[in-house]
Protein backbone atom coordinates (compact mmCIF):
# COMPACT_ATOMS: atom_id res chain seq x y z
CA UNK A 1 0.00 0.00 0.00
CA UNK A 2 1.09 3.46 -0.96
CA UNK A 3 1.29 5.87 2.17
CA UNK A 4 -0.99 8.35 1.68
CA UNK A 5 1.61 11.40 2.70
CA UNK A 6 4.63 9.74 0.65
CA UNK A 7 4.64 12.17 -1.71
CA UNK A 8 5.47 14.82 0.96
CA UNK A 9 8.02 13.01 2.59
CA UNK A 10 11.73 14.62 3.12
CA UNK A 11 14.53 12.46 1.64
CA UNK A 12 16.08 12.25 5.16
CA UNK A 13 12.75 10.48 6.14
CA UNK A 14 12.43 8.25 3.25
CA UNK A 15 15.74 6.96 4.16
CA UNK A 16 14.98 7.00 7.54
CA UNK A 17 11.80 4.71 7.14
CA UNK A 18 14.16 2.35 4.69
CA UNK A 19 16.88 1.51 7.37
CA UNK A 20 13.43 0.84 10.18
CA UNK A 21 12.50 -2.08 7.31
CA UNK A 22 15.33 -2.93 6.13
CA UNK A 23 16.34 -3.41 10.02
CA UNK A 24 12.94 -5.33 10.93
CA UNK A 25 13.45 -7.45 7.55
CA UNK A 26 16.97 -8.98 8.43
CA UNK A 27 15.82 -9.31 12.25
CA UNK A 28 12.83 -11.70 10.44
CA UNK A 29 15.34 -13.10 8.56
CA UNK A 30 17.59 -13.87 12.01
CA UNK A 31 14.65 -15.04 13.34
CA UNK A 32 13.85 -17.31 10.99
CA UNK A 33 17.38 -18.95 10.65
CA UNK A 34 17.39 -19.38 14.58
CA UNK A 35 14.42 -21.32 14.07
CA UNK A 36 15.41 -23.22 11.60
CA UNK A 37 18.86 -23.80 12.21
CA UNK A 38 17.59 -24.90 16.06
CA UNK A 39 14.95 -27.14 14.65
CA UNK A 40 15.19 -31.37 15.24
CA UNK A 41 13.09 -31.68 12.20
CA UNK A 42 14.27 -31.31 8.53
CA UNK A 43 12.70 -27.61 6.98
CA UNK A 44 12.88 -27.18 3.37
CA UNK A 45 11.82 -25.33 1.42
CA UNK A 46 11.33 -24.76 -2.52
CA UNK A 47 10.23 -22.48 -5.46
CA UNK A 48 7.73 -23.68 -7.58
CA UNK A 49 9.69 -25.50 -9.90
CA UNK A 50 11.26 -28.17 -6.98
CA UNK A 51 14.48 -26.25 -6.87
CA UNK A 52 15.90 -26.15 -3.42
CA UNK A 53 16.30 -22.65 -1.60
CA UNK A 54 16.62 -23.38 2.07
CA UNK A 55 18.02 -26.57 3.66
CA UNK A 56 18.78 -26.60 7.56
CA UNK A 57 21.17 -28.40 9.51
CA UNK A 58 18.46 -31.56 10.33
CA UNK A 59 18.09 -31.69 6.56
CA UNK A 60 21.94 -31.95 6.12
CA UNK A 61 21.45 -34.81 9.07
CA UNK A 62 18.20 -36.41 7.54
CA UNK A 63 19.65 -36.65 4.03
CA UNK A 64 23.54 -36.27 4.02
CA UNK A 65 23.73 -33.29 2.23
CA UNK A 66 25.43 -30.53 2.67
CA UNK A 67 23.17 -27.16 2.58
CA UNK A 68 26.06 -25.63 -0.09
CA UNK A 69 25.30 -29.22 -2.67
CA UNK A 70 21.53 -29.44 -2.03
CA UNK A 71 20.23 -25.64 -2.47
CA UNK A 72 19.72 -24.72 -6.42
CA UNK A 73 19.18 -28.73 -6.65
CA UNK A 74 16.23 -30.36 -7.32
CA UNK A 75 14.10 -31.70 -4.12
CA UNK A 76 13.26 -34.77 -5.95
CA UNK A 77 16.58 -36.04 -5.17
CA UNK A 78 15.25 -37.20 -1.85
CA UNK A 79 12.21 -38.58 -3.61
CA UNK A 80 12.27 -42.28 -3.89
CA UNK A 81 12.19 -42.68 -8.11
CA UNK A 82 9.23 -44.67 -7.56
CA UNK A 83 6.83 -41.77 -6.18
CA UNK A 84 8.79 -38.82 -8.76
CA UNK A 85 5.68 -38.93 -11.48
CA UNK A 86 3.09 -38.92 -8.37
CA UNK A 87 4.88 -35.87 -6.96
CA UNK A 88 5.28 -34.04 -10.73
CA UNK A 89 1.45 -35.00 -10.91
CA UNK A 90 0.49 -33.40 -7.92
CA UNK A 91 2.31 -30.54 -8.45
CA UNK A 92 1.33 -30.01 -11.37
CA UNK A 93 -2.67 -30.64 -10.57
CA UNK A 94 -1.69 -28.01 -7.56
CA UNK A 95 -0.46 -25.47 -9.81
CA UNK A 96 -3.39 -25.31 -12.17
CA UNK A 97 -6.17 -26.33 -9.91
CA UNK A 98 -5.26 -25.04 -6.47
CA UNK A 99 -6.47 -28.46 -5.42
CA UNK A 100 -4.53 -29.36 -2.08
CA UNK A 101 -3.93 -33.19 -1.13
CA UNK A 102 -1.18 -33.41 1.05
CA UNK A 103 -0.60 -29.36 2.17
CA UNK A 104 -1.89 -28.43 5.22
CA UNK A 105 -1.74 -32.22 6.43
CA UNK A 106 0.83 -34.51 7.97
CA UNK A 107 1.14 -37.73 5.85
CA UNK A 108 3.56 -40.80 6.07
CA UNK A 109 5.71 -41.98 3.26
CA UNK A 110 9.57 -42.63 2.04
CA UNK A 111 12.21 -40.76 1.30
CA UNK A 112 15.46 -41.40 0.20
CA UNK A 113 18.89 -40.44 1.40
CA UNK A 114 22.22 -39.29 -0.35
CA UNK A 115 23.41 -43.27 -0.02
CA UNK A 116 20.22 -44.44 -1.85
CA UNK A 117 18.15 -45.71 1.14
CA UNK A 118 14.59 -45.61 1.73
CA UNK A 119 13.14 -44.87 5.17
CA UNK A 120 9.95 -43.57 6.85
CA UNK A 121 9.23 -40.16 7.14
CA UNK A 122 6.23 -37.76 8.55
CA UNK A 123 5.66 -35.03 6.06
CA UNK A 124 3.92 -31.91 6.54
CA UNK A 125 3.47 -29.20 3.52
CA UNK A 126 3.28 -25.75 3.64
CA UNK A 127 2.35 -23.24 0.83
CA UNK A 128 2.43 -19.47 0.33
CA UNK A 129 2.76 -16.33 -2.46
CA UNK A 130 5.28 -13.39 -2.25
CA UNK A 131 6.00 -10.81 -5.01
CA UNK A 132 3.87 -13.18 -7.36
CA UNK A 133 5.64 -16.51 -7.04
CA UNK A 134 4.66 -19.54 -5.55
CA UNK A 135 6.87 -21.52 -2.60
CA UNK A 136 7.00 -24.29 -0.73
CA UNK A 137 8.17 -25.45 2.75
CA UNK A 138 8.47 -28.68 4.42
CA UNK A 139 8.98 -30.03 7.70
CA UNK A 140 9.76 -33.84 8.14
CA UNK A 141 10.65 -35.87 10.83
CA UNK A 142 12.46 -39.50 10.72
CA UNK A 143 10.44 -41.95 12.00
CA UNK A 144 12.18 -45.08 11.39
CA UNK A 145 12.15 -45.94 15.20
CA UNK A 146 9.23 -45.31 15.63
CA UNK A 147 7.64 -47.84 12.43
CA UNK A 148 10.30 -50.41 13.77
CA UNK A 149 8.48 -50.57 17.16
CA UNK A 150 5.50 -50.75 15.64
CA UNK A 151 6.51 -53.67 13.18
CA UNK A 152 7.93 -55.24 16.55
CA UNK A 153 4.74 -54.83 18.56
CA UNK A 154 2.61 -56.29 15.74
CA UNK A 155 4.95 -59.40 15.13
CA UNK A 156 4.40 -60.14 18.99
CA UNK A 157 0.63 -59.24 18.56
CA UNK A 158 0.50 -62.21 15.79
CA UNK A 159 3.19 -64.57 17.76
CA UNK A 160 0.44 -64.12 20.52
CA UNK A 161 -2.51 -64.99 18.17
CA UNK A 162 -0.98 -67.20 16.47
CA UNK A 163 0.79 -69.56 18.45
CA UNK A 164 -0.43 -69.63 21.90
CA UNK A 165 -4.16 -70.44 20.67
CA UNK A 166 -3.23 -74.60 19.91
CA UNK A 167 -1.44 -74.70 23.36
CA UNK A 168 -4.26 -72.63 25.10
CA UNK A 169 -6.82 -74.94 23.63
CA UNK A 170 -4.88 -78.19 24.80
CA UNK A 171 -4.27 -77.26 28.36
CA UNK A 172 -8.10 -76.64 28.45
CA UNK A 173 -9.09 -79.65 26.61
CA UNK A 174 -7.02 -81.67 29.31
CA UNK A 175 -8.34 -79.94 32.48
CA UNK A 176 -11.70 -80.65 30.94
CA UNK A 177 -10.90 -84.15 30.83
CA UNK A 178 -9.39 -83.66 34.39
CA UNK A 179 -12.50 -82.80 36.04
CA UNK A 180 -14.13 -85.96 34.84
CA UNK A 181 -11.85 -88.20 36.60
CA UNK A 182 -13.49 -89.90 39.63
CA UNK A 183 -10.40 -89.91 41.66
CA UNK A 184 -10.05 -86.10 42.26
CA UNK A 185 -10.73 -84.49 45.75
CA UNK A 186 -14.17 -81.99 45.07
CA UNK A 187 -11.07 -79.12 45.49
CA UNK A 188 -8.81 -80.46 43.04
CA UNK A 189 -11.93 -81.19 40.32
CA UNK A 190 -13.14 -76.92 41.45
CA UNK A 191 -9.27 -75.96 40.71
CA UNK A 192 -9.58 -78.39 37.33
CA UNK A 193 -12.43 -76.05 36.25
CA UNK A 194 -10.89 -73.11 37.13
CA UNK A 195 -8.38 -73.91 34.77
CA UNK A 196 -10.98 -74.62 32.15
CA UNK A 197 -12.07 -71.08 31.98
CA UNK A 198 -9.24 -69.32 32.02
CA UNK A 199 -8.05 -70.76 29.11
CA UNK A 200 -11.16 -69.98 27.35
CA UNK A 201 -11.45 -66.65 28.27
CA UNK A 202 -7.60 -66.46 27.40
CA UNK A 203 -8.77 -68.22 24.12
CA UNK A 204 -11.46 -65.79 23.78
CA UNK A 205 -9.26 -62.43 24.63
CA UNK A 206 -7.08 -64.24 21.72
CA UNK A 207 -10.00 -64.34 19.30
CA UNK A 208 -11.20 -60.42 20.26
CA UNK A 209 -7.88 -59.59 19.68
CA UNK A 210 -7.76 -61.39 15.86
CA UNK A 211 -11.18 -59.68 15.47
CA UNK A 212 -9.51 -56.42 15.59
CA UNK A 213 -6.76 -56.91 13.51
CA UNK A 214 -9.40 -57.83 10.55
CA UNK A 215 -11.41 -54.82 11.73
CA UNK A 216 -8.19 -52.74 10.81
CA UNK A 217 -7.58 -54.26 8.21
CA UNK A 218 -10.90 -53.99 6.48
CA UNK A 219 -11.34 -57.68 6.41
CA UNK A 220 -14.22 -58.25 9.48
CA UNK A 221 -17.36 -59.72 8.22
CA UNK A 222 -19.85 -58.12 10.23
CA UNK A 223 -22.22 -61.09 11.87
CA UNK A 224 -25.34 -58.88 13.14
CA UNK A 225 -28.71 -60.26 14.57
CA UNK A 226 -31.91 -59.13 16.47
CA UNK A 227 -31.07 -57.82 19.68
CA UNK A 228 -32.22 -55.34 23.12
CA UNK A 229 -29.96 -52.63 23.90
CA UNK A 230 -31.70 -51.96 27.19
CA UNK A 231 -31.06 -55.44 28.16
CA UNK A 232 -27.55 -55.34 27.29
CA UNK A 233 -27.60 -52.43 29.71
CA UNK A 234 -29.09 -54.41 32.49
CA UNK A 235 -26.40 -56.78 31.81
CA UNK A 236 -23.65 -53.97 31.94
CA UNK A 237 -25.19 -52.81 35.46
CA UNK A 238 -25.00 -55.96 36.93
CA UNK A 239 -21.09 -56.58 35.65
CA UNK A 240 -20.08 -52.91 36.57
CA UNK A 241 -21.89 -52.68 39.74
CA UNK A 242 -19.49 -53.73 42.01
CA UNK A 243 -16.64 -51.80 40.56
CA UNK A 244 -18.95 -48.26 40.39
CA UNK A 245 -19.29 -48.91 43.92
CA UNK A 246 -15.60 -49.63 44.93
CA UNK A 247 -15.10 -46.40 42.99
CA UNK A 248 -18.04 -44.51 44.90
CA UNK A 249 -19.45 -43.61 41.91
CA UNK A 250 -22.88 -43.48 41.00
CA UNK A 251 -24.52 -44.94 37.75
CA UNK A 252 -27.45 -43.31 35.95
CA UNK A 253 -29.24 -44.76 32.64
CA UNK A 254 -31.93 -42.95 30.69
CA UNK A 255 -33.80 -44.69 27.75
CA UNK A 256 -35.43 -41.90 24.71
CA UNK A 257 -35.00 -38.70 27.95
CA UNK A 258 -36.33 -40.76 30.73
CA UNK A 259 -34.54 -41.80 33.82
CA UNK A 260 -34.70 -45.52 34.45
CA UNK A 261 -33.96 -47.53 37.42
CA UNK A 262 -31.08 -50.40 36.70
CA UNK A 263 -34.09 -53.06 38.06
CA UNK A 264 -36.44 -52.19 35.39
CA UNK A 265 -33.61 -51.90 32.12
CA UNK A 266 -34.57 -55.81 31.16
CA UNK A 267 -37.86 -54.51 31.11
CA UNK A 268 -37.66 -51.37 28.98
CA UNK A 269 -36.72 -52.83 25.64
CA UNK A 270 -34.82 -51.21 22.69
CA UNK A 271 -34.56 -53.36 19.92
CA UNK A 272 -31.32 -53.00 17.70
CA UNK A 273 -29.50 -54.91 15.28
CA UNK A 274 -25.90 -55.47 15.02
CA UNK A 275 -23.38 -57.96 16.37
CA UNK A 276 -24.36 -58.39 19.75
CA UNK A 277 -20.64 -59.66 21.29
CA UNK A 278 -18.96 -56.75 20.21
CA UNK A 279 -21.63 -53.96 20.83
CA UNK A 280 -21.14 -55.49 24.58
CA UNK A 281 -17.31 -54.85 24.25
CA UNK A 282 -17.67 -51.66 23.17
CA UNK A 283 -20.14 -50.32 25.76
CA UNK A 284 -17.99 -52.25 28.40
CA UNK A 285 -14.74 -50.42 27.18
CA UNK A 286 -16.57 -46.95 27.19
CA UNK A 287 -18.42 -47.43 30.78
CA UNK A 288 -15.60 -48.92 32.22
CA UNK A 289 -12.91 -46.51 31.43
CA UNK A 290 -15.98 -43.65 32.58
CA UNK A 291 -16.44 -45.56 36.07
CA UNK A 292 -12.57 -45.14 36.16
CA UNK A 293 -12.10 -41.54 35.37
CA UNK A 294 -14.99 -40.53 37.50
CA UNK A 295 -13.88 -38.59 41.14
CA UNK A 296 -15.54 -40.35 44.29
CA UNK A 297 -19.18 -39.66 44.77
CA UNK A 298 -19.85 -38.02 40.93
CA UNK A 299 -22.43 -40.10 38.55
CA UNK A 300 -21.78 -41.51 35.21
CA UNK A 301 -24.81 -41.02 33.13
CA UNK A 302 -25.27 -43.36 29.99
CA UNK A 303 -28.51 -42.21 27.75
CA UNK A 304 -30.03 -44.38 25.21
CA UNK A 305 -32.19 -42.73 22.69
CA UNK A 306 -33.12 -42.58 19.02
CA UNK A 307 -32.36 -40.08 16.44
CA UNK A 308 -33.76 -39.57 12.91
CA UNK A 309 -32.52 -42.78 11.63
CA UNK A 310 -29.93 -43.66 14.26
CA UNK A 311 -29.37 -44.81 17.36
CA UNK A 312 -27.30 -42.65 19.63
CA UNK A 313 -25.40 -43.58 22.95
CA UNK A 314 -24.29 -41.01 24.89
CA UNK A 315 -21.74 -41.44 28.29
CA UNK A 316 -21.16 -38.50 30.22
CA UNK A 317 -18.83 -38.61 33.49
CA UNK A 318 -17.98 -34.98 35.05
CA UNK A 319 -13.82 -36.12 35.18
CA UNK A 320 -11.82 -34.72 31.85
CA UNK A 321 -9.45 -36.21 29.10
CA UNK A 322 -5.85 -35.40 29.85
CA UNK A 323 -4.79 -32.88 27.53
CA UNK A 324 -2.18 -34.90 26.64
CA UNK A 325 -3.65 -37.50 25.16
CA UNK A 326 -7.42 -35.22 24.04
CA UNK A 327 -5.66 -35.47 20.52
CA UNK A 328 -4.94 -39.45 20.69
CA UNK A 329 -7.68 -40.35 22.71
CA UNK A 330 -8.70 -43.41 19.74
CA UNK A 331 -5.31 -44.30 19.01
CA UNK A 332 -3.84 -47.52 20.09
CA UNK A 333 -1.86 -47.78 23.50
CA UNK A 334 -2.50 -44.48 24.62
CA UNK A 335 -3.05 -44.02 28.07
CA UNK A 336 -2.36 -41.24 30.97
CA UNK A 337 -2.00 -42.28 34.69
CA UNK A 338 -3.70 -45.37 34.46
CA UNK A 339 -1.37 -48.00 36.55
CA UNK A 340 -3.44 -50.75 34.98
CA UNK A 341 -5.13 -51.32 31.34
CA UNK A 342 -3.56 -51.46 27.73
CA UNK A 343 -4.67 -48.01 25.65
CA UNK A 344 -6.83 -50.38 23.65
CA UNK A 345 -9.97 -49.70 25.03
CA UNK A 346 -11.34 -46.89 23.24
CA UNK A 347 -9.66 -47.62 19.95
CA UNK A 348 -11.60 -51.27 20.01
CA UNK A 349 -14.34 -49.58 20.62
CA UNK A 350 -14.24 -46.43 17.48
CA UNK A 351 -13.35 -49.69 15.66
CA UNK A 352 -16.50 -51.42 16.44
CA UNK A 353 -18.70 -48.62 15.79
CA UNK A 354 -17.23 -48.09 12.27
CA UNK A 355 -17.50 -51.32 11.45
CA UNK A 356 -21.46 -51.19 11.99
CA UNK A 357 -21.48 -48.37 10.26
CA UNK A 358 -21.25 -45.99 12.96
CA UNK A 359 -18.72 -44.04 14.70
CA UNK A 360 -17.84 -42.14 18.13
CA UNK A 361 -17.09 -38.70 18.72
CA UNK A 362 -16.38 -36.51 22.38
CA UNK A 363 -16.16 -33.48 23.88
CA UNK A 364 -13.83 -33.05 27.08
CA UNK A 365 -13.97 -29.63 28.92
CA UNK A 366 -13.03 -28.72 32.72
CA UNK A 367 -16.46 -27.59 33.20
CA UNK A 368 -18.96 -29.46 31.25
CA UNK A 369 -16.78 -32.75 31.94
CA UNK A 370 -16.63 -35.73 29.34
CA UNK A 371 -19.24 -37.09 26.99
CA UNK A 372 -18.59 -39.58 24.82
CA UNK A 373 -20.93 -40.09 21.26
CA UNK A 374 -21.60 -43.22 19.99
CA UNK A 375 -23.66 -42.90 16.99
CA UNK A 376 -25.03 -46.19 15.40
CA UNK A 377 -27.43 -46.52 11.85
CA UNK A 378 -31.04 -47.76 12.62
């Protein structure tokens, strides 16, 4: 913009005015090197042909080179040759359609180092205009440790699965047998059945946990069938009862606005269909981890209702989500000052919502508390 008294302006205060932005510009620029030059993530950035203009010390460590032999090169050099022609593409759809994919969001993919090797990285894209040409910045973080553990916790996850399942099922089969045998003392047959369910419920956590990996992997074939939401409820009540109470917390359940007693849920009715094992996991995950996060002598409320063609479960405890974890609350293994429990519990149950069709939301604030959203079709 043109100041409206330029015109009238002495030469000493022209020049004055110059030096003040000249003075502000290279403090930006300062700034900005500080920044970068202090960042543990790679920043890059480019003109809008690919050519490199800014590579900071991370990027030198990231990719092994230099900032001297990688600016005025182009970035695709630490493209894997395999994704160049989908990165021309998109730049090139960018360019003439404005249409964004990947700026403005982090995504996951490879890159490739001065040596020639692959590896993971977390990309995030940045865009923006000055003097009427286009550039591009990008911040990205290694995250080959990271992908390892995960590769390392899933190859346990399927060792687990996989081969504990035939030994599980023969040391039940055999305290089955066990039970039956005439000579055992009425204590050793109880401890012989004891054994018996504890393998199948190991057998069972075994099968949940299979479930889920298919869930994830888009593979689950949903099995749903005719079923009572209100008695699943009453069911709920009667496992959680004990442990609201060792908790001193209170538990409230209201059917389409209306408050009813825990005795009379059986008798309330509201039909559903769906798979009726894992709706009961879900609610359990969601009610339990609500009893849990509850303080002493506050009420968890769980409301059953319908909504133009859905069914909606609401559970609202006054306690809040740790802000460190309000941004992961669905991902696996996340957890905050829980001494017991896996992180698993709320991603099994997003996962069992989607995969009727469904999904669950929340809101956490230190006032209104926690409410979790389960919405469900029909």
């Amino acid at each position: 913009m043109t100041d409206p008294d330029f015109e009238s302006l002495s030469r000493e205060e022209l020049l004055r005015r110059a030096r003040i932005l000249a003075s502000m510009l290279a403090e930006c620029q300062d700034q900005h090197r500080a920044l970068a030059d202090s960042s543990v993530d790679a920043m890059i950035t480019t003109d809008a042909n690919g050519l490199v203009l800014s590579w900071n010390p991370a990027a030198e460590r990231l990719f092994g080179w230099q900032e001297n032999e990688a600016v005025g090169r182009d970035v695709e050099m630490i493209i894997p040759q395999r994704l160049r022609q989908a990165h021309h593409e998109g730049m090139r759809r960018f360019m003439k359609t404005g249409r964004k994919r990947l700026i403005g969001n982090r995504t996951e993919l490879d890159a490739l180092n001065r040596e020639g090797r692959e590896f993971p990285i977390e990309l995030s894209l940045s865009t923006w205009t000055s003097r009427g040409e286009r550039f591009f910045g990008a911040i990205i973080r290694d995250v080959t440790i990271r992908k390892r553990h995960e590769r390392l916790r899933e190859d346990v996850q399927r060792i687990a699965r996989h081969d504990l399942k035939s030994p599980l099922a023969g040391v039940g089969g055999l305290a089955r047998l066990l039970s039956r045998s005439e000579n055992l003392s009425d204590k050793e047959r109880e401890w012989a059945r004891e054994i018996t369910r504890l393998s199948e419920r190991m057998l069972g956590s075994i099968q949940r946990s299979m479930d889920f990996l298919r869930m994830e992997e888009g593979t689950y074939e949903l099995k749903p069938e005719n079923l009572d939401l209100a008695d699943m409820l009453d069911g709920l009540h009667r496992e959680f009862q004990s442990t609201a109470q060792d908790f001193q917390v209170n538990l409230v359940y209201r059917v389409n606005d209306e408050e009813i007693p825990p005795d009379n849920l059986r008798q309330t009715g509201f039909p559903h269909r769906g798979e009726a094992d894992l709706l009961h996991r879900m609610l359990e995950n969601l009610l339990k981890n609500a009893i849990e996060a509850t303080p002493a002598g506050e009420t968890v409320t769980l409301d059953l209702r319908r909504e133009t063609g859905k069914t909606v479960i609401t559970i609202h405890n006054p306690g809040t989500i740790p802000r460190e974890i309000r941004d992961r609350l669905f991902e696996p293994y996340v957890s905050h000052g829980k001494k017991t429990g896996t992180g698993l519990g709320t991603t099994s149950a997003r996962l069992i919502a989607r995969i009727h069709g469904g999904d669950i939301t929340f809101t956490s604030t230190e006032d209104q508390g926690t409410t979790l959203r389960v919405e469900l079709p029909g």
